[in-house]
Protein backbone atom coordinates (compact mmCIF):
# COMPACT_ATOMS: atom_id res chain seq x y z
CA UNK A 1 11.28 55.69 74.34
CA UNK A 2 9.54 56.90 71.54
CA UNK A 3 6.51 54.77 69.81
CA UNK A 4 4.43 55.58 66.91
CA UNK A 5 1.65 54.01 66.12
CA UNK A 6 0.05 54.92 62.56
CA UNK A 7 -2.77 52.67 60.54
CA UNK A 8 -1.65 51.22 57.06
CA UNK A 9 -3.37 53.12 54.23
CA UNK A 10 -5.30 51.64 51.87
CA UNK A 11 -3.01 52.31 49.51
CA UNK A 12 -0.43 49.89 51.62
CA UNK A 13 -2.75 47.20 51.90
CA UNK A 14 -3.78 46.89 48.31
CA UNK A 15 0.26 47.52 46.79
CA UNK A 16 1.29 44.67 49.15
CA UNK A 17 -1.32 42.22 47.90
CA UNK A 18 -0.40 43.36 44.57
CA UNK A 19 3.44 42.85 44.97
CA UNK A 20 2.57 39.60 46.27
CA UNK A 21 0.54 38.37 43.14
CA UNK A 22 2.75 39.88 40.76
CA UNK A 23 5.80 38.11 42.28
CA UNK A 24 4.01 34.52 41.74
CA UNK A 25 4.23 34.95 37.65
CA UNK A 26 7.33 34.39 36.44
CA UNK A 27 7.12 37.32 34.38
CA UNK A 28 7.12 40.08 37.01
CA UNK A 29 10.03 38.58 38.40
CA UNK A 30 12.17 38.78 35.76
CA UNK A 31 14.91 41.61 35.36
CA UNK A 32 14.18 45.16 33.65
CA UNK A 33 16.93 45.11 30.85
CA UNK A 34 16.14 47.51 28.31
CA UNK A 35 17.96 49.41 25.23
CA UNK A 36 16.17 52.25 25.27
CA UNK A 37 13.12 53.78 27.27
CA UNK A 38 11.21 52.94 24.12
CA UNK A 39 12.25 49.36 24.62
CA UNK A 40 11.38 49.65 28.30
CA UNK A 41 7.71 51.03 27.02
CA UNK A 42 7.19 48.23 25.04
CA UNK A 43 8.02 45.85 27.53
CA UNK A 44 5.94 46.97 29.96
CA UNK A 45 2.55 48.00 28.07
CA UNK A 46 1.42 44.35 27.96
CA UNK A 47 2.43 43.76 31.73
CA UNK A 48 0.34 46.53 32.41
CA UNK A 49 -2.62 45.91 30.12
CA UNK A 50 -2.39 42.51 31.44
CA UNK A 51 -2.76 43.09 35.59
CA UNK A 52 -4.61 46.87 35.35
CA UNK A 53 -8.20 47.87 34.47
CA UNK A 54 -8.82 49.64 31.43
CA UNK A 55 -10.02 52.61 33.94
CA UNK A 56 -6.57 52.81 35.81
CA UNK A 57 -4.47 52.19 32.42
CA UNK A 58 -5.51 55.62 31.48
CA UNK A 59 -3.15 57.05 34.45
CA UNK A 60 -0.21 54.49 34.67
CA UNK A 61 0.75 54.03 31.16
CA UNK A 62 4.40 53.22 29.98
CA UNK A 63 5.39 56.78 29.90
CA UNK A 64 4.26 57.56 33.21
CA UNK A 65 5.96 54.53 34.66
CA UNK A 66 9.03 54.75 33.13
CA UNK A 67 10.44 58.32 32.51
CA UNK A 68 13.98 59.18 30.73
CA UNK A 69 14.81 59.89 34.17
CA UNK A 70 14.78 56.54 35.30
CA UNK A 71 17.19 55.62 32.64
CA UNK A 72 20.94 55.17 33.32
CA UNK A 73 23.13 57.49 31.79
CA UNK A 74 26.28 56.32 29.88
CA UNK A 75 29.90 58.35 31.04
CA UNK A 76 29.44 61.18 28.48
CA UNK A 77 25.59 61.83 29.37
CA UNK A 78 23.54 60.43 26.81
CA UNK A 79 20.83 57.47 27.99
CA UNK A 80 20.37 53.65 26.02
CA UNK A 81 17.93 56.01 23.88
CA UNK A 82 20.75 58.62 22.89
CA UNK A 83 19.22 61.75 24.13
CA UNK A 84 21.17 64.06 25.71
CA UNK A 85 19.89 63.53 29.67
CA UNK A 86 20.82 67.49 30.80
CA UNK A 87 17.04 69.05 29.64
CA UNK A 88 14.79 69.82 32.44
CA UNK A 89 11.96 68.10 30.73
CA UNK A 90 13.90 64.74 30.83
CA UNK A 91 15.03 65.24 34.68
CA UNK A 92 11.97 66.83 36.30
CA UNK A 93 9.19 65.24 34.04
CA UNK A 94 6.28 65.18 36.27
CA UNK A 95 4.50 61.34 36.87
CA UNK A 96 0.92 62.25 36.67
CA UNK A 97 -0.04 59.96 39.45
CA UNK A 98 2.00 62.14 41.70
CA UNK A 99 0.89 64.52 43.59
CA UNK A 100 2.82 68.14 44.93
CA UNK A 101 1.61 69.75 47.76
CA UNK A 102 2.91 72.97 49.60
CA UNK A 103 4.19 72.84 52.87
CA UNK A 104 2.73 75.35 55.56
CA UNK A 105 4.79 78.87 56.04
CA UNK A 106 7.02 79.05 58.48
CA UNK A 107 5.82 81.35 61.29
């Protein structure tokens, strides 16, 4: 038997109380349903102004949150926005409240 014991993060505790608030507002609840990722954007910026500090807006803005990666991609490759979804800026557009780090050398 195997048993792993790790402490939440921070980051755990404060997402969960935050899911939790955000699912009492009808609003937050609802269904993303979007035409474009502009659309999307504009959906979202108030929800965001709304719930985040002017100090944490800065990093998770529309753009960062939703990326033309997220976006579903019709049969012959183009998203709701009509750009063509095959660029590497549209697939690996970095979030910038991601972080990359490089894993040790093998030995």
């Amino acid at each position: 038997i195997n048993i792993s014991l790790t402490a939440e993060t921070w980051a755990d505790v404060i997402t969960s109380a935050l899911r939790q608030y955000l699912w009492s507002d009808d609003r937050f609840r609802q269904h993303v349903s979007a035409s474009s990722v502009r659309d999307a954007r504009e959906q979202l910026a108030p929800l965001l102004s709304e719930v985040l500090s002017p100090q944490l807006r800065q990093h998770l803005t529309p753009e960062a949150v939703i990326c033309p990666a997220m976006i579903r991609k019709t049969p012959d490759g183009q998203d709701a926005s009509g750009s063509d979804g095959n660029s590497e800026t549209e697939i690996l557009r970095r979030n910038p409240l991601s972080t990359l780090q490089r894993a040790p050398e093998d030995e």
